[in-house]
N, C-alpha and C. Protein backbone atom coordinates (compact mmCIF):
# COMPACT_ATOMS: atom_id res chain seq x y z
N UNK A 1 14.95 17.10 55.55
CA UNK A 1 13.96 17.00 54.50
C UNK A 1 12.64 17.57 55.02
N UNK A 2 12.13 18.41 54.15
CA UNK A 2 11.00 19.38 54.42
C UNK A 2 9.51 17.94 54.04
N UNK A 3 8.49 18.03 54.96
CA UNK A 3 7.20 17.26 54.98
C UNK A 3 6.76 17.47 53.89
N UNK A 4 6.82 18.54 53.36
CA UNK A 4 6.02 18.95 52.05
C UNK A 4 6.82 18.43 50.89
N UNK A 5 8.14 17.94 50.81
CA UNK A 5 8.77 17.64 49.77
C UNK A 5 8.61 16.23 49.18
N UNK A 6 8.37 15.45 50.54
CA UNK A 6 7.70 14.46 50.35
C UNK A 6 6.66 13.90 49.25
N UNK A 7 5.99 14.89 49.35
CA UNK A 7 4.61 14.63 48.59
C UNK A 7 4.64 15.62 47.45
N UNK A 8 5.69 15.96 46.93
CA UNK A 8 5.68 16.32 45.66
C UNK A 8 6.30 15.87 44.16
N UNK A 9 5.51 15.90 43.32
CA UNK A 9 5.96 15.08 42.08
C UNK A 9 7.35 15.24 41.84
N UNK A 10 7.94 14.27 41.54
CA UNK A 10 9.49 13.83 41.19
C UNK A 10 9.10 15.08 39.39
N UNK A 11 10.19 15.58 38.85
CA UNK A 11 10.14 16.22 38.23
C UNK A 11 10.30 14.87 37.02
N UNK A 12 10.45 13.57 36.84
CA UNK A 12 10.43 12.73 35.81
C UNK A 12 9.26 12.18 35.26
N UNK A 13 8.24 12.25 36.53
CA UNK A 13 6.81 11.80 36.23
C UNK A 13 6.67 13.05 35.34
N UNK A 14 6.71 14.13 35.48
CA UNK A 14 5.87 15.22 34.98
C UNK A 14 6.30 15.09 33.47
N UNK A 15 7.96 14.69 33.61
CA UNK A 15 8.58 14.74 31.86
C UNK A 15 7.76 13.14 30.74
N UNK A 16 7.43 12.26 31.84
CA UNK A 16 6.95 11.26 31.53
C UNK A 16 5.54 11.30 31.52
N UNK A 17 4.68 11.75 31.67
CA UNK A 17 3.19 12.53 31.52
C UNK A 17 3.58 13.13 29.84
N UNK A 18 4.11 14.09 30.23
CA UNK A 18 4.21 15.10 28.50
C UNK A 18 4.32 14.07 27.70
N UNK A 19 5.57 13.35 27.67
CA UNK A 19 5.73 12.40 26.40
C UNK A 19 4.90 11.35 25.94
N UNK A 20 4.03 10.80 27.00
CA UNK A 20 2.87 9.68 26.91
C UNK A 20 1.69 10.85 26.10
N UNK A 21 1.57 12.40 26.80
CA UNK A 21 0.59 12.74 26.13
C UNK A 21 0.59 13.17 25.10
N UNK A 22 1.67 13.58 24.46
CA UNK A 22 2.51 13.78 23.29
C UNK A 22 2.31 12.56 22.06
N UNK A 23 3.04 11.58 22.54
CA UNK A 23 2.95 10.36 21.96
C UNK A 23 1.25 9.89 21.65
N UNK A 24 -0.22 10.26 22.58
CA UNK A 24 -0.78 10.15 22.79
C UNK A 24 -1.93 11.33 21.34
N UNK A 25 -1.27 11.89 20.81
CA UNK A 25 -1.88 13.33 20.21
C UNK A 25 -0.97 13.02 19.12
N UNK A 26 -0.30 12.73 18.76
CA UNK A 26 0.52 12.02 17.39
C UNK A 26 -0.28 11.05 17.08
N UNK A 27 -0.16 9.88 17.59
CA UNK A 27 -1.02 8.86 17.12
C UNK A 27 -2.84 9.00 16.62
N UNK A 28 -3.15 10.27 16.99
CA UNK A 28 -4.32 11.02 16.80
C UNK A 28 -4.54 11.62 15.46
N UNK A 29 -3.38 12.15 15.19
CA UNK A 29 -3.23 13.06 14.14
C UNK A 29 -3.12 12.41 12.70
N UNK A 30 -4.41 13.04 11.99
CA UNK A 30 -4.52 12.55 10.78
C UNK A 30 -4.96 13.66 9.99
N UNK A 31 -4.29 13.56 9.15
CA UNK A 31 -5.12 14.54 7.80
C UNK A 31 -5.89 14.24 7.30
N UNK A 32 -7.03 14.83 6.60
CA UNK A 32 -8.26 15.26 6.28
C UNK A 32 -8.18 13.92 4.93
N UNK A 33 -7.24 14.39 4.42
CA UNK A 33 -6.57 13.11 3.04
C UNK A 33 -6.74 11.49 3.57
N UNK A 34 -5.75 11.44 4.78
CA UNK A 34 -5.30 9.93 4.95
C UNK A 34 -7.01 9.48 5.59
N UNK A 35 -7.75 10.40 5.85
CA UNK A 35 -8.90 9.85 6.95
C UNK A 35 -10.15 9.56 5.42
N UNK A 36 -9.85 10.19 4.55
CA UNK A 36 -10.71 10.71 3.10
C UNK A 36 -10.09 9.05 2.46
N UNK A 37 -9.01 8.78 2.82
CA UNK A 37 -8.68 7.32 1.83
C UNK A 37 -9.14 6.37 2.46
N UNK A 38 -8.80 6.36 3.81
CA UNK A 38 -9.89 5.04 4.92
C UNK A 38 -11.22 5.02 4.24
N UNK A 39 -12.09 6.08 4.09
CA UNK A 39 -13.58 6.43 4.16
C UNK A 39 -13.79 5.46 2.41
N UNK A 40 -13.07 5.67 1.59
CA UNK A 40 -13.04 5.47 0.47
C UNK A 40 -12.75 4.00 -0.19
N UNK A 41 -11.67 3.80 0.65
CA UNK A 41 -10.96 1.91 0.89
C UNK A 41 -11.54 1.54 2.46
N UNK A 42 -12.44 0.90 2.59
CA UNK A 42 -12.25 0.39 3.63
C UNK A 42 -11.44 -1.19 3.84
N UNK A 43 -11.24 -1.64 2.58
CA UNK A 43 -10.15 -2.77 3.29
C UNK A 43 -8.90 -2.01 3.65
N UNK A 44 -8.58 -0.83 3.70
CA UNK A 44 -7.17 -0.44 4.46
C UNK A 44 -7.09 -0.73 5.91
N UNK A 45 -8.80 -0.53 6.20
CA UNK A 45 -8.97 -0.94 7.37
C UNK A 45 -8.82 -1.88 8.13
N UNK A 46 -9.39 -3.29 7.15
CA UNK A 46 -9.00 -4.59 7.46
C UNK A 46 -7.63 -4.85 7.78
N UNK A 47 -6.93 -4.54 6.73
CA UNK A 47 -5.23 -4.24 6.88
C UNK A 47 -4.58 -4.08 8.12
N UNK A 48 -4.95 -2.66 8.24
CA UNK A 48 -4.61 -2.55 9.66
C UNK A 48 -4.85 -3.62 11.07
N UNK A 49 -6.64 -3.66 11.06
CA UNK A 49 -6.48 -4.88 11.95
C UNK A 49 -5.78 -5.82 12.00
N UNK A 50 -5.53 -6.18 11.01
CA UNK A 50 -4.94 -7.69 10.53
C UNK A 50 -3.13 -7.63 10.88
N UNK A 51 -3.14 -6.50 10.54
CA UNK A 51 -1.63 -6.18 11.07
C UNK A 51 -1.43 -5.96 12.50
N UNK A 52 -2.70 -5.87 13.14
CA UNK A 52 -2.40 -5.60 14.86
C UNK A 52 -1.60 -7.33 15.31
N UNK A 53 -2.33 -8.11 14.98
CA UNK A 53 -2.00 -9.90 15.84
C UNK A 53 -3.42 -9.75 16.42
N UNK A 54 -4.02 -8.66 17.02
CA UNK A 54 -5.15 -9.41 17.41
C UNK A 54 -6.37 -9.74 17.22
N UNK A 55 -7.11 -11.15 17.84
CA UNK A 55 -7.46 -11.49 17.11
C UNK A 55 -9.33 -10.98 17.36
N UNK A 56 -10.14 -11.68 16.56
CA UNK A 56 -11.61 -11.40 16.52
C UNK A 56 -12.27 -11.22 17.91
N UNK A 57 -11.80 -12.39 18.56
CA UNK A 57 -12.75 -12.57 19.89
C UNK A 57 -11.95 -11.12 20.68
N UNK A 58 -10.25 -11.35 20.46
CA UNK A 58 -10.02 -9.70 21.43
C UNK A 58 -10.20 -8.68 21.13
N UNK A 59 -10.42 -8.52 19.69
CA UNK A 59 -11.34 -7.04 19.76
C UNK A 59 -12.35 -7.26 19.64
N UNK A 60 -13.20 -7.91 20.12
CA UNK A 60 -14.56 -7.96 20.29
C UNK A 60 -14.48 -7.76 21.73
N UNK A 61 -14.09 -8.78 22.36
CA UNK A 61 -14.06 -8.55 24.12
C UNK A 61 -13.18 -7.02 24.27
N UNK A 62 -12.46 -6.60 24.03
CA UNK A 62 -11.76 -5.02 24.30
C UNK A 62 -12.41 -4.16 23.52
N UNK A 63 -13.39 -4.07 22.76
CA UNK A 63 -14.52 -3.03 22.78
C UNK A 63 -16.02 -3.19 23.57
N UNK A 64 -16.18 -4.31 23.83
CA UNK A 64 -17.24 -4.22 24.24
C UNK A 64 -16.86 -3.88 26.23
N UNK A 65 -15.86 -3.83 26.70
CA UNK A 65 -15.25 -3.45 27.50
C UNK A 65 -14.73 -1.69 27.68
N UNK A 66 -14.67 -1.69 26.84
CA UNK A 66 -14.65 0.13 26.23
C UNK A 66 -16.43 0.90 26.21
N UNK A 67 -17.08 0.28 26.09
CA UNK A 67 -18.31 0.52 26.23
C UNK A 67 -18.80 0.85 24.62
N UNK A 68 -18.15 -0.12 23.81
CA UNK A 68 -18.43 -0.03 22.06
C UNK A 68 -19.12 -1.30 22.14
N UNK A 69 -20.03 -1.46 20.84
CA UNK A 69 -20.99 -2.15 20.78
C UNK A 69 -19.72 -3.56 19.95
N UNK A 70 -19.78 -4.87 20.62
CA UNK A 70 -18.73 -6.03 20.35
C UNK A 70 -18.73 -6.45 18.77
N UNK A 71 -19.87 -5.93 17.84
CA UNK A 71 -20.08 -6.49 16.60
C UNK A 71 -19.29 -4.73 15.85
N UNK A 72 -18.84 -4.30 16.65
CA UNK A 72 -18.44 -2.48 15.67
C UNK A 72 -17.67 -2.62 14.49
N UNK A 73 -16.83 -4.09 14.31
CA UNK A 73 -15.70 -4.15 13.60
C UNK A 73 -16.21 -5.38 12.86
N UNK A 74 -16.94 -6.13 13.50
CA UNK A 74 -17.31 -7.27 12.53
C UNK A 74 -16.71 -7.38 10.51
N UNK A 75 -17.30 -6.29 10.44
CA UNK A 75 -18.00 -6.17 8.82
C UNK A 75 -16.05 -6.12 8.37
N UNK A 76 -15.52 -6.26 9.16
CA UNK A 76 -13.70 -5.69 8.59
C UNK A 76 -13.38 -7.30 9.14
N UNK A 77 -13.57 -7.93 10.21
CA UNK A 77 -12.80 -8.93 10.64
C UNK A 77 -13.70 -10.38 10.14
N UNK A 78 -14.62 -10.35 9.13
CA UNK A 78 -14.99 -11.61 8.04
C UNK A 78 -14.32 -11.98 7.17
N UNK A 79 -14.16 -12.61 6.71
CA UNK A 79 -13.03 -13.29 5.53
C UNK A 79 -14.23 -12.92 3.93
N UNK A 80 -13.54 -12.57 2.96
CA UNK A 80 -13.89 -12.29 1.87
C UNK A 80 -13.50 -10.76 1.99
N UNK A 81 -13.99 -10.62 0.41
CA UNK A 81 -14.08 -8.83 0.22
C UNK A 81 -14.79 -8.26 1.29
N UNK A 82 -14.27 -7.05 1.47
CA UNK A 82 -14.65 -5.85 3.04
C UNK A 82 -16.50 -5.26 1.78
N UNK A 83 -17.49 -5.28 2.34
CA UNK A 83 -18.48 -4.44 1.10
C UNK A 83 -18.97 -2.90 1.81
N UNK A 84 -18.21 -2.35 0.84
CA UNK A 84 -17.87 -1.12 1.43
C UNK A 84 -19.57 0.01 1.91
N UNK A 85 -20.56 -0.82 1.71
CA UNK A 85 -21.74 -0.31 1.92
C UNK A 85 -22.21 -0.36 3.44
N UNK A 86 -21.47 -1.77 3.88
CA UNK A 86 -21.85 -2.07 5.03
C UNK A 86 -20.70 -1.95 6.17
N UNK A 87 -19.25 -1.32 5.57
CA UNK A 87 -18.02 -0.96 6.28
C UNK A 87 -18.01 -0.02 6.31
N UNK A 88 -19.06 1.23 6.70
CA UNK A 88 -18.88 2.54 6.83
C UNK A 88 -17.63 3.17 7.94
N UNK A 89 -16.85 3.81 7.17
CA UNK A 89 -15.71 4.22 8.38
C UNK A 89 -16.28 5.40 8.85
N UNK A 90 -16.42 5.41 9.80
CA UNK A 90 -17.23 6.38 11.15
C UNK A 90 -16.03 7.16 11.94
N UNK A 91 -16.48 8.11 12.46
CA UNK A 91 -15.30 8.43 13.37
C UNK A 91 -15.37 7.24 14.77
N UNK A 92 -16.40 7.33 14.82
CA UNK A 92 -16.42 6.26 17.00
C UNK A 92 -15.44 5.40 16.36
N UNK A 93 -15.78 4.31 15.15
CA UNK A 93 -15.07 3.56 14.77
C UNK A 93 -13.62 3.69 15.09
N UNK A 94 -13.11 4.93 14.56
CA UNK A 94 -11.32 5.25 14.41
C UNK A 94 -11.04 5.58 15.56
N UNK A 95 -12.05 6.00 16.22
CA UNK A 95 -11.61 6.33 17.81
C UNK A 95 -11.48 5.15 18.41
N UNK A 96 -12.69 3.88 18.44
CA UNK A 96 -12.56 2.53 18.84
C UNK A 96 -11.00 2.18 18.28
N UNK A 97 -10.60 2.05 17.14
CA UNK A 97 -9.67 1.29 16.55
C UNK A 97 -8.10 2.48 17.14
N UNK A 98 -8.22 3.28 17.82
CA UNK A 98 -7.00 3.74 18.20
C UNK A 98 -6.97 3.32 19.52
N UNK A 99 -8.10 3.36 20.37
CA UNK A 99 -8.53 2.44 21.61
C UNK A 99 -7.85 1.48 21.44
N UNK A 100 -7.75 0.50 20.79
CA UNK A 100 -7.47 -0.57 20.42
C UNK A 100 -5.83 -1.17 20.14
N UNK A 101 -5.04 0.68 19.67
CA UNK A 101 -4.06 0.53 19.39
C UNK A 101 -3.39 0.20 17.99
N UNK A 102 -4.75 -0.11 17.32
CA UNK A 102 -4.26 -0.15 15.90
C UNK A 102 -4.25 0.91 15.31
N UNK A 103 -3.33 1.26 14.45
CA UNK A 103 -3.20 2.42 13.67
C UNK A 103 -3.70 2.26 12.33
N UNK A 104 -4.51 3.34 12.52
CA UNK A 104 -5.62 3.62 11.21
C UNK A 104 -5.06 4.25 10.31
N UNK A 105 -3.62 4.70 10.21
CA UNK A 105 -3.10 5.64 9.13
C UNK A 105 -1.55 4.73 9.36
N UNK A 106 -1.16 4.22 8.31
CA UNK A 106 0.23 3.52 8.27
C UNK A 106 1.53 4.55 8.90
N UNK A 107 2.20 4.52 9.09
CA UNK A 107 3.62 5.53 9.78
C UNK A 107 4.20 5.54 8.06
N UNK A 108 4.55 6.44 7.62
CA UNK A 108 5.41 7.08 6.48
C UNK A 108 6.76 7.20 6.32
């Protein structure tokens, strides 16, 4: 066995890299439409959270850990109607909320 072989990537990490970054750029991908109906409904938004399991205090503590401000989601995770004046869907927002793991566009 050659010294140098040692220290070179197993050819499964590399196949396992692609597919995480793959998987990683899907979950990204939204059309101009599905991002235009968030902006428009923001209780879809609530939805979604609500469909993650988790709860207020953990996405509050896992954004403000992300370096997002801990109140970003508030106005979605209050009980009553979402008021869509003060639930502006932002992009940081959808970027926070994919951070997060929740999916901002339902799977089809």
């Amino acid at each position: 066995m050659r010294f140098a072989s040692l220290f070179a990537p197993h050819p499964c990490f590399s196949l396992l890299a692609l597919l995480l970054l793959a998987a990683a750029n899907s979950a990204l991908a939204q059309t101009p439409e599905q991002l235009a109906l968030l902006r428009e409904n923001p209780e879809l938004v609530r939805e979604r959270i609500q469909e993650s399991g988790l709860t207020a205090d953990e996405i509050r503590s896992r954004l403000r850990q992300a370096g997002y401000p801990a109140n970003m989601l508030d106005a979605y995770l209050a009980e009553g109607e979402v008021d869509a004046a003060s639930a502006r869907v932002t992009d940081e927002m959808l970027t926070a909320l994919e951070m997060l793991g929740v999916p901002v566009v339902a799977a089809e």
